[in-house]
N, C-alpha and C. Protein backbone atom coordinates (compact mmCIF):
# COMPACT_ATOMS: atom_id res chain seq x y z
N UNK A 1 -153.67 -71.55 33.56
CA UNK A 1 -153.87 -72.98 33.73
C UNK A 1 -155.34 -73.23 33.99
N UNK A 2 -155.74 -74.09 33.60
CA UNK A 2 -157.26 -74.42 33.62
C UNK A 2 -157.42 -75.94 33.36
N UNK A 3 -157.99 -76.50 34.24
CA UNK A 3 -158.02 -77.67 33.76
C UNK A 3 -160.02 -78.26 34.06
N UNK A 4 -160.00 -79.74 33.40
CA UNK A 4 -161.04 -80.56 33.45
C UNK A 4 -161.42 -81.16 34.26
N UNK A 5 -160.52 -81.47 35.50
CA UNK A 5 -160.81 -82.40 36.87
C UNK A 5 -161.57 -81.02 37.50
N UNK A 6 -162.28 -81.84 38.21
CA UNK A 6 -163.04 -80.99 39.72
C UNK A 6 -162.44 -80.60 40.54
N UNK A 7 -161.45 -81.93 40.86
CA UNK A 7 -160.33 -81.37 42.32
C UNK A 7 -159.46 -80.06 42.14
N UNK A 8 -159.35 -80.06 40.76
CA UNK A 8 -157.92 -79.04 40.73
C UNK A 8 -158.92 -77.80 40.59
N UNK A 9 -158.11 -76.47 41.06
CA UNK A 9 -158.84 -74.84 40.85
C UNK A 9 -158.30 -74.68 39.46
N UNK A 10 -159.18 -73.93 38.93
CA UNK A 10 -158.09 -73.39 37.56
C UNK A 10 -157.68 -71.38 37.97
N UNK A 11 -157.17 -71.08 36.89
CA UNK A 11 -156.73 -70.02 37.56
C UNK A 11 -157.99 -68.72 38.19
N UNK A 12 -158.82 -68.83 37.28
CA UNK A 12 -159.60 -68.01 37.43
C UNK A 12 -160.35 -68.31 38.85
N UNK A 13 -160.53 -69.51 39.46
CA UNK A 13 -161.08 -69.70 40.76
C UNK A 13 -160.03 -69.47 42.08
N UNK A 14 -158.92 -69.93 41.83
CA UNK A 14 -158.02 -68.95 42.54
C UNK A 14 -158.04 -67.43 42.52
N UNK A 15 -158.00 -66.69 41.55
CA UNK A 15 -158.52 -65.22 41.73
C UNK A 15 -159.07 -64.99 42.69
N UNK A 16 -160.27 -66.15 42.25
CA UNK A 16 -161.94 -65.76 43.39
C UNK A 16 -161.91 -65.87 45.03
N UNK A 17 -161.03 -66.50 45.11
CA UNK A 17 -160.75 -67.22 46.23
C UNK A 17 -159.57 -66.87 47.19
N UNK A 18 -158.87 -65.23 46.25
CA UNK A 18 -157.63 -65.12 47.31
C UNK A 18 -157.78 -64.13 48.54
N UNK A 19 -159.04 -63.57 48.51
CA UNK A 19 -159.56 -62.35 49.92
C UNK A 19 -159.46 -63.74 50.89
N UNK A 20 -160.39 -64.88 50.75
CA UNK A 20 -160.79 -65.25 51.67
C UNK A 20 -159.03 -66.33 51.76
N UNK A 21 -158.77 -66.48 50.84
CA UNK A 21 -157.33 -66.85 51.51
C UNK A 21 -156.27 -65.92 52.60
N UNK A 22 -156.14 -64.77 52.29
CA UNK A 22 -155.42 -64.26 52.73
C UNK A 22 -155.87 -63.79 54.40
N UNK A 23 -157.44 -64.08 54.16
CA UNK A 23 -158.36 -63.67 55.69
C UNK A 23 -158.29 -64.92 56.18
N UNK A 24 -157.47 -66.39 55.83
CA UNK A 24 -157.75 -67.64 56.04
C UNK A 24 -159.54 -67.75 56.30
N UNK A 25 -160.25 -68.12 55.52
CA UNK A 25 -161.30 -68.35 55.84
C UNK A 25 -161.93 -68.81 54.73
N UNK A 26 -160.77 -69.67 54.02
CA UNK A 26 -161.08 -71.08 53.29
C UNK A 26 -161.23 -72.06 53.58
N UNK A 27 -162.69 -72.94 53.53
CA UNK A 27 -162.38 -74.35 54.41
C UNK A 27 -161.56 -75.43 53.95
N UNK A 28 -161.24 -76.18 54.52
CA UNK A 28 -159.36 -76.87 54.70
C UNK A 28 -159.40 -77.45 53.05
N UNK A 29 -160.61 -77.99 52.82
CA UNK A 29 -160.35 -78.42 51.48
C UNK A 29 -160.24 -77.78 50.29
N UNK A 30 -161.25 -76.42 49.92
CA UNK A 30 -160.54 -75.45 49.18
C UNK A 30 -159.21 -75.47 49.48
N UNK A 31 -158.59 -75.07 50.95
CA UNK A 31 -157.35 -74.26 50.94
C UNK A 31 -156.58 -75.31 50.53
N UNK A 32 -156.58 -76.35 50.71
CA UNK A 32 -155.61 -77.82 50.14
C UNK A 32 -155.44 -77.43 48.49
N UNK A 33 -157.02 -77.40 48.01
CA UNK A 33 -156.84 -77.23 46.26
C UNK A 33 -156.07 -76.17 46.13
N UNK A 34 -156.57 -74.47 46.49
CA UNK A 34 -155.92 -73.41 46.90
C UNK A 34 -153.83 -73.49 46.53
N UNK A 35 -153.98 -74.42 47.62
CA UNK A 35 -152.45 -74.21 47.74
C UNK A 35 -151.53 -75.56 46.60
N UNK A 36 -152.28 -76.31 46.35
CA UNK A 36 -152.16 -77.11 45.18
C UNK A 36 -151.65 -76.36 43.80
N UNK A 37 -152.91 -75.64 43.73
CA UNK A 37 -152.36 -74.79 42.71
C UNK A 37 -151.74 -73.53 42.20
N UNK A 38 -151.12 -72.87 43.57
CA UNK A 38 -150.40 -72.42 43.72
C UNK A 38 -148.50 -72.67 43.62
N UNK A 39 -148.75 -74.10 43.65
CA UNK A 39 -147.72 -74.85 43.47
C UNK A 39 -146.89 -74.66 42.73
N UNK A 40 -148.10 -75.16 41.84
CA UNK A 40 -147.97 -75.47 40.31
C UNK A 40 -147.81 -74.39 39.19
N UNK A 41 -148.35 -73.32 39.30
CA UNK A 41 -148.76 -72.26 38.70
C UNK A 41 -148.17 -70.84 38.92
N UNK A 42 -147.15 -70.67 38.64
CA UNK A 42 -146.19 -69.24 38.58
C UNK A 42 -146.99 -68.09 38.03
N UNK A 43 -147.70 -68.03 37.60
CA UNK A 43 -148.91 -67.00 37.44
C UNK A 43 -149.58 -66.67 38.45
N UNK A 44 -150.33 -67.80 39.39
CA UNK A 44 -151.50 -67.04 40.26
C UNK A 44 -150.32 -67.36 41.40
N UNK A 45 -149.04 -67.72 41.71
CA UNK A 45 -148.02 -67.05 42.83
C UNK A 45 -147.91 -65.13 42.61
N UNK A 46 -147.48 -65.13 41.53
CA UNK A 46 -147.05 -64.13 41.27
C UNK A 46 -148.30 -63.10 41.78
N UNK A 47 -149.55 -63.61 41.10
CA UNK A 47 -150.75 -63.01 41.92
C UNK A 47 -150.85 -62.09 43.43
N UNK A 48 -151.05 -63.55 43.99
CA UNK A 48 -150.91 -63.39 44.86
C UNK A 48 -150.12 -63.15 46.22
N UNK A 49 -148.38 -62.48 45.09
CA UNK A 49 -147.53 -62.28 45.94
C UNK A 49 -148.29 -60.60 45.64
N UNK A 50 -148.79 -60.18 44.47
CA UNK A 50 -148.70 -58.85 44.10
C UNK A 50 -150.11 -58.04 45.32
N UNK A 51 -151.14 -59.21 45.42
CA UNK A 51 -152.79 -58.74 46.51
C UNK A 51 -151.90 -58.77 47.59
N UNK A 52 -150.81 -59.76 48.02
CA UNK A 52 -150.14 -59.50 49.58
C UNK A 52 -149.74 -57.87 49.85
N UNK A 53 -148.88 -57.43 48.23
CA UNK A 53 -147.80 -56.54 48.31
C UNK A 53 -149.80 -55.27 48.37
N UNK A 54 -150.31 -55.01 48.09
CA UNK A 54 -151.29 -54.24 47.55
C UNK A 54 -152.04 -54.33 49.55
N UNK A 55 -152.12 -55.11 50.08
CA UNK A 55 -153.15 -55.40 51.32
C UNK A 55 -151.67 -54.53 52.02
N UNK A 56 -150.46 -54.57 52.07
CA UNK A 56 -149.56 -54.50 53.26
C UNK A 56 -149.70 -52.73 52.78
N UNK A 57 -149.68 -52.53 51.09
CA UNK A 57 -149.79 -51.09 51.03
C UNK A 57 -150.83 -50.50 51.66
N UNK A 58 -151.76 -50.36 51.04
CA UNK A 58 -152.88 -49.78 51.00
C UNK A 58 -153.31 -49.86 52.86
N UNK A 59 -152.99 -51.16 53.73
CA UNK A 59 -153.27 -51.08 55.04
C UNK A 59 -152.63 -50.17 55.78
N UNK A 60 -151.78 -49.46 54.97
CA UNK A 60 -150.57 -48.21 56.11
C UNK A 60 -151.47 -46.79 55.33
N UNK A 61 -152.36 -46.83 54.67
CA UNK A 61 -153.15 -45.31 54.07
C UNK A 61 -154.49 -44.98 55.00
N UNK A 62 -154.08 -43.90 55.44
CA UNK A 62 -155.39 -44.11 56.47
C UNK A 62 -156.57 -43.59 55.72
N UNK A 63 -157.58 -43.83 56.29
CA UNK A 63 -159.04 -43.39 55.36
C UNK A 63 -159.03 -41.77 55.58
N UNK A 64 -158.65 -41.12 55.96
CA UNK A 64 -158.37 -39.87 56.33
C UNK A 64 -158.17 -39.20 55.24
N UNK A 65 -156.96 -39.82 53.90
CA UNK A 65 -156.21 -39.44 53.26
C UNK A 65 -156.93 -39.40 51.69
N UNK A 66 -158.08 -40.14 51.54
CA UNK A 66 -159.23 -40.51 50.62
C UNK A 66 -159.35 -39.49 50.60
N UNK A 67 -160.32 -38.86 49.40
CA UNK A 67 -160.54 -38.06 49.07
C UNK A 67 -162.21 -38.29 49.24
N UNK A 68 -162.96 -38.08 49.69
CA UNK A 68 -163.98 -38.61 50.02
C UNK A 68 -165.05 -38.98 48.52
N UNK A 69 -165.12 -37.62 47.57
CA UNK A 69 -166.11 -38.14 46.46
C UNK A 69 -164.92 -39.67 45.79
N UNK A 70 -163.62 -39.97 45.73
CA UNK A 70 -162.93 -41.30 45.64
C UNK A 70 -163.43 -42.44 46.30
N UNK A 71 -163.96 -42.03 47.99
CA UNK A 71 -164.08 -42.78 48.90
C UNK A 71 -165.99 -43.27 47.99
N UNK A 72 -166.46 -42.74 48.41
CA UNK A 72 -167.80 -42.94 47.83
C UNK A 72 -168.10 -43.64 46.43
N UNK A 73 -167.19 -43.41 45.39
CA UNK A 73 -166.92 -43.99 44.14
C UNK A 73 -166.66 -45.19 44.56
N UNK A 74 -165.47 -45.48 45.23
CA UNK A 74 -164.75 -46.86 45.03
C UNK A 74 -165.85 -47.50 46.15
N UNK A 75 -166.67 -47.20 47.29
CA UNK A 75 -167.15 -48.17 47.75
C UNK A 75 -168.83 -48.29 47.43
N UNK A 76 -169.57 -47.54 46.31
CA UNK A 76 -170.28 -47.58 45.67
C UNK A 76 -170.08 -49.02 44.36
N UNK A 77 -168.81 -48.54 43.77
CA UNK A 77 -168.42 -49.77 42.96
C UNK A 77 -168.53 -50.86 43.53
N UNK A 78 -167.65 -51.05 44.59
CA UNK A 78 -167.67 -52.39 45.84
C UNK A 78 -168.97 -53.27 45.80
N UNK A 79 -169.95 -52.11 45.93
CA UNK A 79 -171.34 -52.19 46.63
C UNK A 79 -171.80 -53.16 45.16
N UNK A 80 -171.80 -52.67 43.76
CA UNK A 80 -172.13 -53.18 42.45
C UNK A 80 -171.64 -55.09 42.44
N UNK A 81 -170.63 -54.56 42.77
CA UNK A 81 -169.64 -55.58 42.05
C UNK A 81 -169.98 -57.06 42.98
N UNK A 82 -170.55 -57.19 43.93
CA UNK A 82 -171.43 -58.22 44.88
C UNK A 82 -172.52 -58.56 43.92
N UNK A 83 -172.82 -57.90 43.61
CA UNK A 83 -174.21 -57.82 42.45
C UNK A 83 -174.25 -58.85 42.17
């Protein structure tokens, strides 16, 4: 979904926008659009039922269990991808 108004997110800005959703630390009016189009949009639900299901996994793996040259890869990438 993508649309032409300002008010509405299209999908791709929801993407952008679901860390800081899920950390609530969207201000009220994003999170209004946020949850607007979440509504509406059975795609970025599904999304963001799948980053919930992925944050509840990945938060029970302790860093212990990394493989460290993995660990260094993936937060080297991290480091890029701010870029």
């Amino acid at each position: 979904m993508t649309t032409t108004d300002n008010a509405d997110l299209t999908c791709k800005e929801f993407v952008e926008l679901v860390t800081d959703y899920l950390e609530g630390a969207l201000p009220a009016p994003t999170r209004r659009r946020f949850d607007e189009h979440m509504v509406t949009c059975p795609y970025c639900q599904t999304y963001l039922e799948q980053m919930r299901h992925t944050v509840r996994t990945l938060g029970h793996l302790p860093e212990e269990t990394i493989p460290p040259k993995a660990l260094d890869a993936l937060l080297e990438h991290f480091r890029r991808w701010s870029d």
